[in-house]
C-alpha atoms as a PDB file:
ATOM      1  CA  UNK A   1     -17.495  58.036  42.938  1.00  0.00           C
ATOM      2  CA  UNK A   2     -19.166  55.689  45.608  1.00  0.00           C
ATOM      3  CA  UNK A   3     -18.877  52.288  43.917  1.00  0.00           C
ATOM      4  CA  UNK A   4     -15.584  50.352  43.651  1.00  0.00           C
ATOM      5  CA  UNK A   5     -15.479  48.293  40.257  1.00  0.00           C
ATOM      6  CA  UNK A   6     -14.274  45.025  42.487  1.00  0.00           C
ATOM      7  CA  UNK A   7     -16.899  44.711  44.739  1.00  0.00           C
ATOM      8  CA  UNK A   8     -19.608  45.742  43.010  1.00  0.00           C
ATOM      9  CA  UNK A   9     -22.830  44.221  40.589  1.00  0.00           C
ATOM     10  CA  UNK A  10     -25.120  46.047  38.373  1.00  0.00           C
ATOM     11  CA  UNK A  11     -28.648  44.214  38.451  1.00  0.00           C
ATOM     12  CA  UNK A  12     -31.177  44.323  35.359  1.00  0.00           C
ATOM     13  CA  UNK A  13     -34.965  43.908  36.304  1.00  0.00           C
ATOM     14  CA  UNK A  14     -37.692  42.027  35.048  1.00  0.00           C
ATOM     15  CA  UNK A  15     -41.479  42.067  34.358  1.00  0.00           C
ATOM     16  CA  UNK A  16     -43.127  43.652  36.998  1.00  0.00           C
ATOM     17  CA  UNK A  17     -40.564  46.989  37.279  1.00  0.00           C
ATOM     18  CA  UNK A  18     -42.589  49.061  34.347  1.00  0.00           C
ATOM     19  CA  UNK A  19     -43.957  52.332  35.000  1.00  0.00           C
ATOM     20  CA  UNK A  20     -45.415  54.908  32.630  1.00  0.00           C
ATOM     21  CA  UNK A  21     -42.638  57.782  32.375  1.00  0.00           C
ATOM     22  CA  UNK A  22     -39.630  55.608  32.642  1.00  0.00           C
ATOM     23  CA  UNK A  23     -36.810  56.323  30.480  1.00  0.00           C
ATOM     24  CA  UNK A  24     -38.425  59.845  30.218  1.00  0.00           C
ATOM     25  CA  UNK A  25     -36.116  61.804  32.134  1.00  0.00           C
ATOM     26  CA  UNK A  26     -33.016  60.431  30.978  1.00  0.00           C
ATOM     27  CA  UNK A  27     -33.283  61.272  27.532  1.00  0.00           C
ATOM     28  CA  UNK A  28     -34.815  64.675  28.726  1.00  0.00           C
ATOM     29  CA  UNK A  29     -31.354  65.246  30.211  1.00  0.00           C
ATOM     30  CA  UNK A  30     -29.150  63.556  28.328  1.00  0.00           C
ATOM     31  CA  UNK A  31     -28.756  64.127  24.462  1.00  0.00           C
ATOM     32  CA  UNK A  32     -27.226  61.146  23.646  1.00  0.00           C
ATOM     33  CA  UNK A  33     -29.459  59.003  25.798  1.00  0.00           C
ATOM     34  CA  UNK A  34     -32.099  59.649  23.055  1.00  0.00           C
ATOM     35  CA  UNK A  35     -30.477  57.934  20.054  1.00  0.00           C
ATOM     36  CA  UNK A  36     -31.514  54.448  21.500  1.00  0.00           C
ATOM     37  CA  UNK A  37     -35.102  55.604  22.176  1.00  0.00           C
ATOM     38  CA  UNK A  38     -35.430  56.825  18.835  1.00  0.00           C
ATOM     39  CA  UNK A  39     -33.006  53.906  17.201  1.00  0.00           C
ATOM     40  CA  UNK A  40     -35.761  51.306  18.894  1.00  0.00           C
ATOM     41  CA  UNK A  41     -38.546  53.004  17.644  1.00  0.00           C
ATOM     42  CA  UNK A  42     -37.057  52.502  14.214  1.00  0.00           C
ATOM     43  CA  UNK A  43     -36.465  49.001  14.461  1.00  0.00           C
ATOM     44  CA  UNK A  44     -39.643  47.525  16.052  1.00  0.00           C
ATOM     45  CA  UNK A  45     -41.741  49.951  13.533  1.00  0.00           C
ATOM     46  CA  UNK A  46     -43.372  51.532  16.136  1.00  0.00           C
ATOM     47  CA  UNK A  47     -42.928  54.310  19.022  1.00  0.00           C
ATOM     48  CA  UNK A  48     -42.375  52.577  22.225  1.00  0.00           C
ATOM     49  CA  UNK A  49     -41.142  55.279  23.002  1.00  0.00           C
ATOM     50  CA  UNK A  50     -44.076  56.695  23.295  1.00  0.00           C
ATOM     51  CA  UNK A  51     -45.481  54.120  24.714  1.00  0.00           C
ATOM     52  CA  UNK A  52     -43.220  54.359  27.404  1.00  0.00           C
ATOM     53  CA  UNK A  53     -43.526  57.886  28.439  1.00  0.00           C
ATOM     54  CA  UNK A  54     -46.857  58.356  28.255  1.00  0.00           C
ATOM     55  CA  UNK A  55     -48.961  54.892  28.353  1.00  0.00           C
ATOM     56  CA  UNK A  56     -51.425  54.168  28.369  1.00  0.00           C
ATOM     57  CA  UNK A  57     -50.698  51.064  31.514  1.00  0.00           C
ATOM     58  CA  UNK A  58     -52.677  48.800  30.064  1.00  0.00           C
ATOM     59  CA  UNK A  59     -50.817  49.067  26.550  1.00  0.00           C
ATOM     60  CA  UNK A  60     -47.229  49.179  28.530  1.00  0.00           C
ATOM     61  CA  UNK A  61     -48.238  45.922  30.484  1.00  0.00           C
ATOM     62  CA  UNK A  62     -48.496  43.910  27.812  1.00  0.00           C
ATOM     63  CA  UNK A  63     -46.104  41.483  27.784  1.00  0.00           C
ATOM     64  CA  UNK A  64     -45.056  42.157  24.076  1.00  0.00           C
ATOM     65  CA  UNK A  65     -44.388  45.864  25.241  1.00  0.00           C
ATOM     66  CA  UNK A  66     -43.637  45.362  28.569  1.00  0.00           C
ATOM     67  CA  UNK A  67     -40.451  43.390  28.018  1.00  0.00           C
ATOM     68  CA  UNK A  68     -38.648  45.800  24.881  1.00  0.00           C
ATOM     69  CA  UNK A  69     -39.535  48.695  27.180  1.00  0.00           C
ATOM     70  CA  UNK A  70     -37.326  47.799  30.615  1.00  0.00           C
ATOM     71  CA  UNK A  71     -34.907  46.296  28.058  1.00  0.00           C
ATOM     72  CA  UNK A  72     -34.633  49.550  26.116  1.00  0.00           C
ATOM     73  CA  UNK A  73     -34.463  51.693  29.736  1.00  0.00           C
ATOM     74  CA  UNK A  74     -31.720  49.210  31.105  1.00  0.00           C
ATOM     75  CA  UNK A  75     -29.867  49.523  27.982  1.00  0.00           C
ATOM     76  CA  UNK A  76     -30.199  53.360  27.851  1.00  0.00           C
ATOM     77  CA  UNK A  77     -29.108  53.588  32.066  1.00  0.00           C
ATOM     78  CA  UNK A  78     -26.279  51.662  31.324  1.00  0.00           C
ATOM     79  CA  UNK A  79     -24.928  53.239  28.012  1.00  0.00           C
ATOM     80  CA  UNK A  80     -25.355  56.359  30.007  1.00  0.00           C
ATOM     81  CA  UNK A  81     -23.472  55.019  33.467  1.00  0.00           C
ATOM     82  CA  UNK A  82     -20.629  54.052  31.104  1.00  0.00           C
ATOM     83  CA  UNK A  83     -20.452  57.380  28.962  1.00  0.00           C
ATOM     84  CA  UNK A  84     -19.925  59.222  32.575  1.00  0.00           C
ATOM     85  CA  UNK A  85     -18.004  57.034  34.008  1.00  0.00           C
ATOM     86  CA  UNK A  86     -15.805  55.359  31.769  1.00  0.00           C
ATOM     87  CA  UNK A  87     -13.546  52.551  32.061  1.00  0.00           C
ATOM     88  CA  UNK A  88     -15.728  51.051  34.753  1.00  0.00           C
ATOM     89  CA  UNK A  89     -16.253  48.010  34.614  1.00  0.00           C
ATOM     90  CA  UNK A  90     -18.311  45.894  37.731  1.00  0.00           C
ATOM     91  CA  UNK A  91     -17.262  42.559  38.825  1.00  0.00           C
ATOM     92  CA  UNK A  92     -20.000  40.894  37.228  1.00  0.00           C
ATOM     93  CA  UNK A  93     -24.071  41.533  36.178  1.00  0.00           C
ATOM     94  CA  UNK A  94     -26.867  39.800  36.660  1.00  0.00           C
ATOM     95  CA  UNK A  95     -30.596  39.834  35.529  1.00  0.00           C
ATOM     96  CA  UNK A  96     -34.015  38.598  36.781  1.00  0.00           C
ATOM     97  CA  UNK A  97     -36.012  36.438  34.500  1.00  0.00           C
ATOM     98  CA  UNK A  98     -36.115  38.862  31.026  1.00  0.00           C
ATOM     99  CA  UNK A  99     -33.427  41.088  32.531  1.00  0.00           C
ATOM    100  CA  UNK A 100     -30.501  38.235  31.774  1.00  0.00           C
ATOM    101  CA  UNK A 101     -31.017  39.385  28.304  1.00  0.00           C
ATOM    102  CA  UNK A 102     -30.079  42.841  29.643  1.00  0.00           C
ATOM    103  CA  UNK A 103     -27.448  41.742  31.496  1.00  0.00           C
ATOM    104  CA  UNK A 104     -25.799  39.643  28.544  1.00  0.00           C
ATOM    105  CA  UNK A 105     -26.079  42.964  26.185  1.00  0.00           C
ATOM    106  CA  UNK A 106     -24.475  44.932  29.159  1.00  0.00           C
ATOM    107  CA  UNK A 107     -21.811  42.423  29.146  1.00  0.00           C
ATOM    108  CA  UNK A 108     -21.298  42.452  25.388  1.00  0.00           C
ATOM    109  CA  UNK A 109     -22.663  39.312  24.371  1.00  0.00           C
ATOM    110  CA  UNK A 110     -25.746  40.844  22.861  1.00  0.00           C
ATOM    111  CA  UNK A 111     -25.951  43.944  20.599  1.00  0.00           C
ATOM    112  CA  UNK A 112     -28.321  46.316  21.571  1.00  0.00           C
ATOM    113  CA  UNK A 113     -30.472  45.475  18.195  1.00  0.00           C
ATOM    114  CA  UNK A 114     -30.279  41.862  18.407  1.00  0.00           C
ATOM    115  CA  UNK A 115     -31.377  42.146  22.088  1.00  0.00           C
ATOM    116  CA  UNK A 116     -34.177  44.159  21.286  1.00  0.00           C
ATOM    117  CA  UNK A 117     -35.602  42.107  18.965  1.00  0.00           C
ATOM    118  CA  UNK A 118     -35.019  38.819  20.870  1.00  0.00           C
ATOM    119  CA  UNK A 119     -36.889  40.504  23.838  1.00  0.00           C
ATOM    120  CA  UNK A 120     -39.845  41.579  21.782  1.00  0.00           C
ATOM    121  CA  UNK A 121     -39.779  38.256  20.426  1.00  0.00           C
ATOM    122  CA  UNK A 122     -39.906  36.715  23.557  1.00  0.00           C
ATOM    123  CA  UNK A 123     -42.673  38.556  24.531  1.00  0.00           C
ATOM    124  CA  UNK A 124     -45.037  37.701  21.704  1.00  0.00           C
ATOM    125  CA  UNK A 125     -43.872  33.851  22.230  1.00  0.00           C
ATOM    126  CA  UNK A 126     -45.079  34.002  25.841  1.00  0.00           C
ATOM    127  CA  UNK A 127     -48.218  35.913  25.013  1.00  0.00           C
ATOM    128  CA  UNK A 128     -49.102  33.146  22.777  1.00  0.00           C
ATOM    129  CA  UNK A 129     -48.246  30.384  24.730  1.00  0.00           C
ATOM    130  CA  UNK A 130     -50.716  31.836  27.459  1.00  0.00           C
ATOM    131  CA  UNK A 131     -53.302  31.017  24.660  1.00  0.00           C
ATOM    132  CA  UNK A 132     -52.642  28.709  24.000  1.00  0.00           C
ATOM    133  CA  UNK A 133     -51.460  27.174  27.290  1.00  0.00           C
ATOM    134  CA  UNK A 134     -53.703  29.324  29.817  1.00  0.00           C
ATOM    135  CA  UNK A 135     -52.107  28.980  33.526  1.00  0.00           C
ATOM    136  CA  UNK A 136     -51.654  30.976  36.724  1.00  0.00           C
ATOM    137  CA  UNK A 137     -49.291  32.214  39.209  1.00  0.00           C
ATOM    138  CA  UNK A 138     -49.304  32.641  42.612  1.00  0.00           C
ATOM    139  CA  UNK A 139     -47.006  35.088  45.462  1.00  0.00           C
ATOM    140  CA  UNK A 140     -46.211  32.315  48.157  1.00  0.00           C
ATOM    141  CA  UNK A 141     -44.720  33.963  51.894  1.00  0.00           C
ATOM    142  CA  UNK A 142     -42.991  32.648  54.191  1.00  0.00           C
ATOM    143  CA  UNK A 143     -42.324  28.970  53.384  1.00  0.00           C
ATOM    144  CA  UNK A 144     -38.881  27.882  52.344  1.00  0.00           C
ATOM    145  CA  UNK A 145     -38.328  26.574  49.058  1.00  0.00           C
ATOM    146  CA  UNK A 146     -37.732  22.409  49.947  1.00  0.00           C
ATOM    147  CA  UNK A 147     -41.424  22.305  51.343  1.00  0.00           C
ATOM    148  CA  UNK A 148     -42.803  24.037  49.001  1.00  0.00           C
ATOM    149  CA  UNK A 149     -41.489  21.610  46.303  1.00  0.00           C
ATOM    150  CA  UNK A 150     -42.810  19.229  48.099  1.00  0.00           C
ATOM    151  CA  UNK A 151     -46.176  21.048  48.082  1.00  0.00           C
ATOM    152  CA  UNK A 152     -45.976  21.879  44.046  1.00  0.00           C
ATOM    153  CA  UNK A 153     -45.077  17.896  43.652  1.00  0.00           C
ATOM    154  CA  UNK A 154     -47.692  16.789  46.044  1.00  0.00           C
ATOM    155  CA  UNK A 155     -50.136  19.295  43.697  1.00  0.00           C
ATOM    156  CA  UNK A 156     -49.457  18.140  40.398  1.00  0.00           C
ATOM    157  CA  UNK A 157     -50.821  16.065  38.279  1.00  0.00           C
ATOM    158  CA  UNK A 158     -49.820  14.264  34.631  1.00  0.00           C
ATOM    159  CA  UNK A 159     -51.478  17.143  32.826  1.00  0.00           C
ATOM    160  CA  UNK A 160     -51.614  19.453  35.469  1.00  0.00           C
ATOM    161  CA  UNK A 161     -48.272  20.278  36.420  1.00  0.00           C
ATOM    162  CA  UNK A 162     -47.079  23.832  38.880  1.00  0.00           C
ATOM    163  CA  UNK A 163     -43.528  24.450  40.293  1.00  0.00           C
ATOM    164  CA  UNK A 164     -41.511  26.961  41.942  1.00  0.00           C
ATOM    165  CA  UNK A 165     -41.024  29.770  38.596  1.00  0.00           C
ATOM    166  CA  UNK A 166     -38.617  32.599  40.677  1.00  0.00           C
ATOM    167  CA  UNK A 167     -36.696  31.652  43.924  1.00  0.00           C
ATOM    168  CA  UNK A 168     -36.496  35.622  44.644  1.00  0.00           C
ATOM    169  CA  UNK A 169     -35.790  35.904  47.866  1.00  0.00           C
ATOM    170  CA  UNK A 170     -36.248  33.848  51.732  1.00  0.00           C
ATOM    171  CA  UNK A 171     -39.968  33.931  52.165  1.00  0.00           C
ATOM    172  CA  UNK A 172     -41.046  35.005  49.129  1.00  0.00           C
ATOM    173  CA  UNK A 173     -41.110  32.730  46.255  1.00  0.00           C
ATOM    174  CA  UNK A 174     -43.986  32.554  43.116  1.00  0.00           C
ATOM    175  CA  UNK A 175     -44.962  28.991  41.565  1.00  0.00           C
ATOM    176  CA  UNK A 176     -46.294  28.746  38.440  1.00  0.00           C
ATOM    177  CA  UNK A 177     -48.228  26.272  35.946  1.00  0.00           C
ATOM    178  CA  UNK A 178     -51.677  24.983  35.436  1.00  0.00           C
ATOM    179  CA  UNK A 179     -54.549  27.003  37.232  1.00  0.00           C
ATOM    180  CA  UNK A 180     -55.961  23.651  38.937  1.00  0.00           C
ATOM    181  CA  UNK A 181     -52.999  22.820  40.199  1.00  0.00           C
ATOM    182  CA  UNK A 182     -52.017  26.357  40.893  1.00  0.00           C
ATOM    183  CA  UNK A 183     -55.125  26.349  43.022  1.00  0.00           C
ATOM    184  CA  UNK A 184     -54.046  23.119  44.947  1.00  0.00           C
ATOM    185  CA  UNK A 185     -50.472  24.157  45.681  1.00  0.00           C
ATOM    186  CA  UNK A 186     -51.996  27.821  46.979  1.00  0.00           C
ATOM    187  CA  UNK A 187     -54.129  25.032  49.247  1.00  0.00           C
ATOM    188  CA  UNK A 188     -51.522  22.985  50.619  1.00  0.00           C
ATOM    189  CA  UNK A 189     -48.876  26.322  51.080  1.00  0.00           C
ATOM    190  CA  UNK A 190     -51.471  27.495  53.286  1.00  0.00           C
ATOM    191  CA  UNK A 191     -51.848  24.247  54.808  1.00  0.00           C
ATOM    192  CA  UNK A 192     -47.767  24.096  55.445  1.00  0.00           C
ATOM    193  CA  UNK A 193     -47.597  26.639  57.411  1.00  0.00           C
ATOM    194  CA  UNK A 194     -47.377  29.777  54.212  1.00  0.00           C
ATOM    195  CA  UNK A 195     -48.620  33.425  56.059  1.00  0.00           C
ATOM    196  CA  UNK A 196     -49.916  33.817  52.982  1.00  0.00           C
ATOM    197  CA  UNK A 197     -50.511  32.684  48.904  1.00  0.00           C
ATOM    198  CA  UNK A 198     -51.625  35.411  46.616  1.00  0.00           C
ATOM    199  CA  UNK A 199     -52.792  34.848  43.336  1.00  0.00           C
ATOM    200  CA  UNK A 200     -51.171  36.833  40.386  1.00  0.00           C
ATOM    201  CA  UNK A 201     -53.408  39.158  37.858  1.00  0.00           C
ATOM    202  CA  UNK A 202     -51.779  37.121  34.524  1.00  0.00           C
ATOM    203  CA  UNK A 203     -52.884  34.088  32.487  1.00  0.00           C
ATOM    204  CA  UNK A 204     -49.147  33.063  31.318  1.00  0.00           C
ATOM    205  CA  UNK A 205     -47.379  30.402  33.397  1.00  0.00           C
ATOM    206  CA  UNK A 206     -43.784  31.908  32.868  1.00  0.00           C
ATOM    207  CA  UNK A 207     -40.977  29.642  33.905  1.00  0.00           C
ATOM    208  CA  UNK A 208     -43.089  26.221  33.555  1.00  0.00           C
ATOM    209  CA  UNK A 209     -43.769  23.363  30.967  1.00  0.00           C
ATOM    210  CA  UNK A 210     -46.713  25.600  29.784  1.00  0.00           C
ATOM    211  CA  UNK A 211     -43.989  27.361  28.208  1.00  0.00           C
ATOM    212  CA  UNK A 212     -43.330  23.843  26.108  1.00  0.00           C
ATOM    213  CA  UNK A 213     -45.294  24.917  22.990  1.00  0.00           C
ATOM    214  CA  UNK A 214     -43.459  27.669  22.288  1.00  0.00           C
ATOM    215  CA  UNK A 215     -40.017  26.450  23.183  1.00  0.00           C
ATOM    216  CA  UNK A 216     -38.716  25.482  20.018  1.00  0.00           C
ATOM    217  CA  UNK A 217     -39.261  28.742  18.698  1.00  0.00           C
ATOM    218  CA  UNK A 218     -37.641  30.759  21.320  1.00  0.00           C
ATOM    219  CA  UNK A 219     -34.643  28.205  20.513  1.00  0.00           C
ATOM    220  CA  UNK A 220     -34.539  29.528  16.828  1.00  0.00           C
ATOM    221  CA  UNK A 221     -34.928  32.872  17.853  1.00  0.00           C
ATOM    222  CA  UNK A 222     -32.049  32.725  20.162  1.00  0.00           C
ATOM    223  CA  UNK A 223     -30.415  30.377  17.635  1.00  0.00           C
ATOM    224  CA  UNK A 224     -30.839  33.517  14.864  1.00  0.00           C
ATOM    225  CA  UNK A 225     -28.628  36.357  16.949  1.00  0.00           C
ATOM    226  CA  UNK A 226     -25.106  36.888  16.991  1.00  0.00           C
ATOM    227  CA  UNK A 227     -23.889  35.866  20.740  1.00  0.00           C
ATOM    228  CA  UNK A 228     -20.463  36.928  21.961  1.00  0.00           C
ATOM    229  CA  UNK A 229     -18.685  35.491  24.924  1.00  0.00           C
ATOM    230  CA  UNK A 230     -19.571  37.936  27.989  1.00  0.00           C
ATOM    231  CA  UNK A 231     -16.869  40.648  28.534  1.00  0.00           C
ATOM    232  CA  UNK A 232     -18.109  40.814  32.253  1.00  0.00           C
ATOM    233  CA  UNK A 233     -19.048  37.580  34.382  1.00  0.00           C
ATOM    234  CA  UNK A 234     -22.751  36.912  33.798  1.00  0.00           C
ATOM    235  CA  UNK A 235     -24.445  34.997  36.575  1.00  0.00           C
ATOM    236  CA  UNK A 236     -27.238  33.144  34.799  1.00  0.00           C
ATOM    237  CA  UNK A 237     -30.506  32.330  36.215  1.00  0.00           C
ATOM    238  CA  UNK A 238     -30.780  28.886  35.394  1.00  0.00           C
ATOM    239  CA  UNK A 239     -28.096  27.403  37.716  1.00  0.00           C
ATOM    240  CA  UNK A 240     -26.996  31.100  39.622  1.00  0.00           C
ATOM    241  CA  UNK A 241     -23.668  30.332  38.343  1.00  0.00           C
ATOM    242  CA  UNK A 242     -21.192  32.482  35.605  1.00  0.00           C
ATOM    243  CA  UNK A 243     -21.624  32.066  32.012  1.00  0.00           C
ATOM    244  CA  UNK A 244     -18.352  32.428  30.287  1.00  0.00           C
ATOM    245  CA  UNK A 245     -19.282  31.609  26.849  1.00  0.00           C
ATOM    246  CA  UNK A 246     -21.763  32.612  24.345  1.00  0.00           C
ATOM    247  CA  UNK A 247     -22.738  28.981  24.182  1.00  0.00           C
ATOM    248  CA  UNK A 248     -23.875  29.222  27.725  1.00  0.00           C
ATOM    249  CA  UNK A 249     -25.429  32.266  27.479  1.00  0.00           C
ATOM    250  CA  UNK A 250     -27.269  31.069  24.237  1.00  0.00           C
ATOM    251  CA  UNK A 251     -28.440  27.393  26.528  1.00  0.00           C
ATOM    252  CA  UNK A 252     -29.094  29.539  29.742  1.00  0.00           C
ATOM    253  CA  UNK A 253     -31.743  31.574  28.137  1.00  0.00           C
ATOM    254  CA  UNK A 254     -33.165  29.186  26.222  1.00  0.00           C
ATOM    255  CA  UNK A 255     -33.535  26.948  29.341  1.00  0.00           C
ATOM    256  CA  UNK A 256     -34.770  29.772  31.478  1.00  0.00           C
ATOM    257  CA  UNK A 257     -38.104  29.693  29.705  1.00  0.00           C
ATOM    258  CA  UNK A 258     -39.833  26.775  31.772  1.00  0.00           C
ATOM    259  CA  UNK A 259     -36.987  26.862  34.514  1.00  0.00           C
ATOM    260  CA  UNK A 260     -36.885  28.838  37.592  1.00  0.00           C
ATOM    261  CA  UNK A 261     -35.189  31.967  38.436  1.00  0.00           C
ATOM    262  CA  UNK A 262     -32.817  31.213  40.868  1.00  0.00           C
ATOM    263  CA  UNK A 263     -32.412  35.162  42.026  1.00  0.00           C
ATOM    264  CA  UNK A 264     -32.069  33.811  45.622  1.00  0.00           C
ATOM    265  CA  UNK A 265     -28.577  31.919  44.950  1.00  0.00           C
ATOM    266  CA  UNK A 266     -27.739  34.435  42.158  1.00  0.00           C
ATOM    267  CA  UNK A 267     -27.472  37.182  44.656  1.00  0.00           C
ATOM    268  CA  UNK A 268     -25.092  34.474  47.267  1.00  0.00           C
ATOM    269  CA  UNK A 269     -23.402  33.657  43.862  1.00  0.00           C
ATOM    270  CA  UNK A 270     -22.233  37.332  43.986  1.00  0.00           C
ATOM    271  CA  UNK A 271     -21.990  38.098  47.598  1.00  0.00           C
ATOM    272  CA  UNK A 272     -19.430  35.029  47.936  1.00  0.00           C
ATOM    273  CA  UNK A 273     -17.254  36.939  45.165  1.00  0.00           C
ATOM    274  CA  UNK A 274     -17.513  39.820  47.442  1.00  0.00           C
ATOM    275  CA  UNK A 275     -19.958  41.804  45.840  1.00  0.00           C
ATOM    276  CA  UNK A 276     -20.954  44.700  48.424  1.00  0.00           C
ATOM    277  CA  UNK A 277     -23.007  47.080  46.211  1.00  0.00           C
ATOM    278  CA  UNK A 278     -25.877  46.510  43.711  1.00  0.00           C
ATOM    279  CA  UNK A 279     -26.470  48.615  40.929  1.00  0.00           C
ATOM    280  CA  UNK A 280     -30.227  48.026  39.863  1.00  0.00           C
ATOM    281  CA  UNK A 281     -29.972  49.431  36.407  1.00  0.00           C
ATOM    282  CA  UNK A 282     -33.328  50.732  35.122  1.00  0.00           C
ATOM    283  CA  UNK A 283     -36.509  50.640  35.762  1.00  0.00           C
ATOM    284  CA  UNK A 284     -37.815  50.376  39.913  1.00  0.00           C
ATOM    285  CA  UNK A 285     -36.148  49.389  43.061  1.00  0.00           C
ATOM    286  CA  UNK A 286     -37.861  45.726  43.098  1.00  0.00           C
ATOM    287  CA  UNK A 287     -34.618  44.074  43.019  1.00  0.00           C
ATOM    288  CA  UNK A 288     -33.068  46.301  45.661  1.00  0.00           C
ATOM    289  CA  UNK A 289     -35.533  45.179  48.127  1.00  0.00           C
ATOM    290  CA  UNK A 290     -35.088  41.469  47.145  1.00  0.00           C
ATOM    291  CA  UNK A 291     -31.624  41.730  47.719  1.00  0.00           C
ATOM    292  CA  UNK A 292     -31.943  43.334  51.514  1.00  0.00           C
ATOM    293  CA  UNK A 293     -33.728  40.209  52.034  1.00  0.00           C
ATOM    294  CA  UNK A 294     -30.663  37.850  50.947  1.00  0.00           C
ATOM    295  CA  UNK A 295     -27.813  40.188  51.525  1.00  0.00           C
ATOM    296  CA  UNK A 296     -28.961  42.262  54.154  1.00  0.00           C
ATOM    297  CA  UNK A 297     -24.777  43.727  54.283  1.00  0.00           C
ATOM    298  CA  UNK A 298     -25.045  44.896  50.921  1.00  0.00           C
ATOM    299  CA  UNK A 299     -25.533  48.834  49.321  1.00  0.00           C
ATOM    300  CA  UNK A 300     -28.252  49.059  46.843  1.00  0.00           C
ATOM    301  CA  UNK A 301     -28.128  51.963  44.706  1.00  0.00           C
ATOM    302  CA  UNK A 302     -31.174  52.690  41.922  1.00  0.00           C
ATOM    303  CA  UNK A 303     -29.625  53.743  38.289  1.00  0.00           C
ATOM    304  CA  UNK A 304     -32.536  54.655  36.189  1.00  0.00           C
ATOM    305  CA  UNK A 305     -33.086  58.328  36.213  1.00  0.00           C
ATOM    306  CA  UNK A 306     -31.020  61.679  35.985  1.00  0.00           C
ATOM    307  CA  UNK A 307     -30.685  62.244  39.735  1.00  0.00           C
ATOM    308  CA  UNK A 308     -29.161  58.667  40.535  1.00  0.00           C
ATOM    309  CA  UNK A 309     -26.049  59.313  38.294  1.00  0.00           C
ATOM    310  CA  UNK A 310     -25.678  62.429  40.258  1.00  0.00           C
ATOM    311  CA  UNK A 311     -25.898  60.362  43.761  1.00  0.00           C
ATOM    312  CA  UNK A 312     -23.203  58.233  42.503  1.00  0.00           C
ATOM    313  CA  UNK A 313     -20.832  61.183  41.948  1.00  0.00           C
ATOM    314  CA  UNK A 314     -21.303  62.365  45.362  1.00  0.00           C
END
């Protein structure tokens, strides 16, 4: 076995990681691996499965399906991870943006039903809030985070507001709110010296006060599962420090909804407890490549399909 339990932090992705075929070959290759494919389809009332496997994209990359689905393959990498390994246990988890749910039902503060259906729920919130809320986002490089606060501040207006949505790594960093402001902020980025802002292909403003009109529903909704206190130390997006309790867990991803992700001091959060491998349990290798970029000492192994088990045994 490669990884040592101390040192080491499995990572849950977030919207942006989904392929057609994931979660595919597990179940292909592990028996048991099925049960929560089939178990989900149950419960939502519909094959994501299917969905899944074999598309089509523009069905997967819908937010409402987008979000169960990397859920449901995190879930299903790590139930398998701790069927052949058992008894280990990593220092701590972490997830980016929708993947903190993940994390929290890896840690045991979230059954895997209750997570589901917070996740799907969470989706169709945020799909309607880009209704009814239309805004932007936009890929800023190579500008650190104080000036471009200063640029999102400098950019807003009463009604129009934009802000920094996921700190995810030095030099790369995506604001997100109104599309006029959007637009402005992409301006003066540029202006401040950015190499270069790229607009993103979606309509919701994720981690901003667009997210407002839906808020107090995602607060029920959270409100409505049954949240343990975290078996393994959870860092939490909000602040990039640990939840302990389920009340934390519970305010942390309610908050995270118009908040930013703050993956940059999430990953220093864990180096400083002396992380020095990172699991990234699922779907992709997005969060891998994030992390060379803030911990360029660490390991970063993939965990989502058959043949990444088998690198870990070697």
């Amino acid at each position: 076995m490669k990884l040592d339990p101390k040192t080491t932090a499995f990572l849950f992705p977030g919207q942006g990681s989904q392929t057609v075929g994931m979660g595919k070959a597990l179940a292909e290759e592990f028996p048991e691996a099925k049960a929560p494919f089939d178990e989900a389809d149950s419960i939502l009332g519909f094959s994501l499965s299917t969905l899944m496997w074999d598309g089509p994209d523009a069905d997967l990359n819908d937010t409402v399906n987008t979000q169960p689905g990397l859920f449901l393959h995190s879930f299903v990498s790590f139930q398998t991870f701790s069927r052949l390994f058992p008894g280990f246990e990593p220092d701590s988890v972490a997830g980016h943006s929708l993947g903190e749910l993940s994390a929290l039902s890896a840690a045991g503060a979230l059954s895997f039903a209750d997570g589901l259906r917070l996740v799907r729920a969470r989706g169709e919130l945020m799909k309607r809030a880009g209704e009814l809320a239309p805004g932007s986002m936009a890929a800023i490089l190579g500008l650190d985070i104080p000036t471009l606060d200063k640029v999102c501040a400098e950019a807003s207006a009463v009604n129009e507001i934009v802000q920094v949505a996921n700190d995810n790594c030095p030099g790369q960093v995506v604001i997100s709110g109104a599309k006029a402001a959007v637009e402005r902020a992409m301006a003066g980025a540029k202006a401040a010296g950015a190499k270069r802002a790229l607009p993103l292909a979606v309509s919701i403003a994720a981690h901003s006060p667009l997210m407002a009109p839906i808020q107090e529903e995602w607060n029920q909704a959270v409100d409505s599962v049954m949240m343990n206190d975290p078996k393994i130390p959870v860092i939490g997006n909000v602040h990039a420090s640990v939840l302990k309790t389920a009340d934390e867990c519970r305010a942390d991803i309610k908050a995270q909804m118009q908040s930013r992700v703050r993956w940059t001091d999430s990953v220093m959060a864990m180096s400083e407890r002396g992380i020095k491998s990172f699991v990234e349990v699922g779907t992709g290798t997005v969060l891998g490549g994030l992390v060379k970029r803030i911990a360029s000492d660490g390991a970063n192994y993939p965990l989502g399909n058959p043949q990444d088990f088998k690198a870990l045994d070697g």
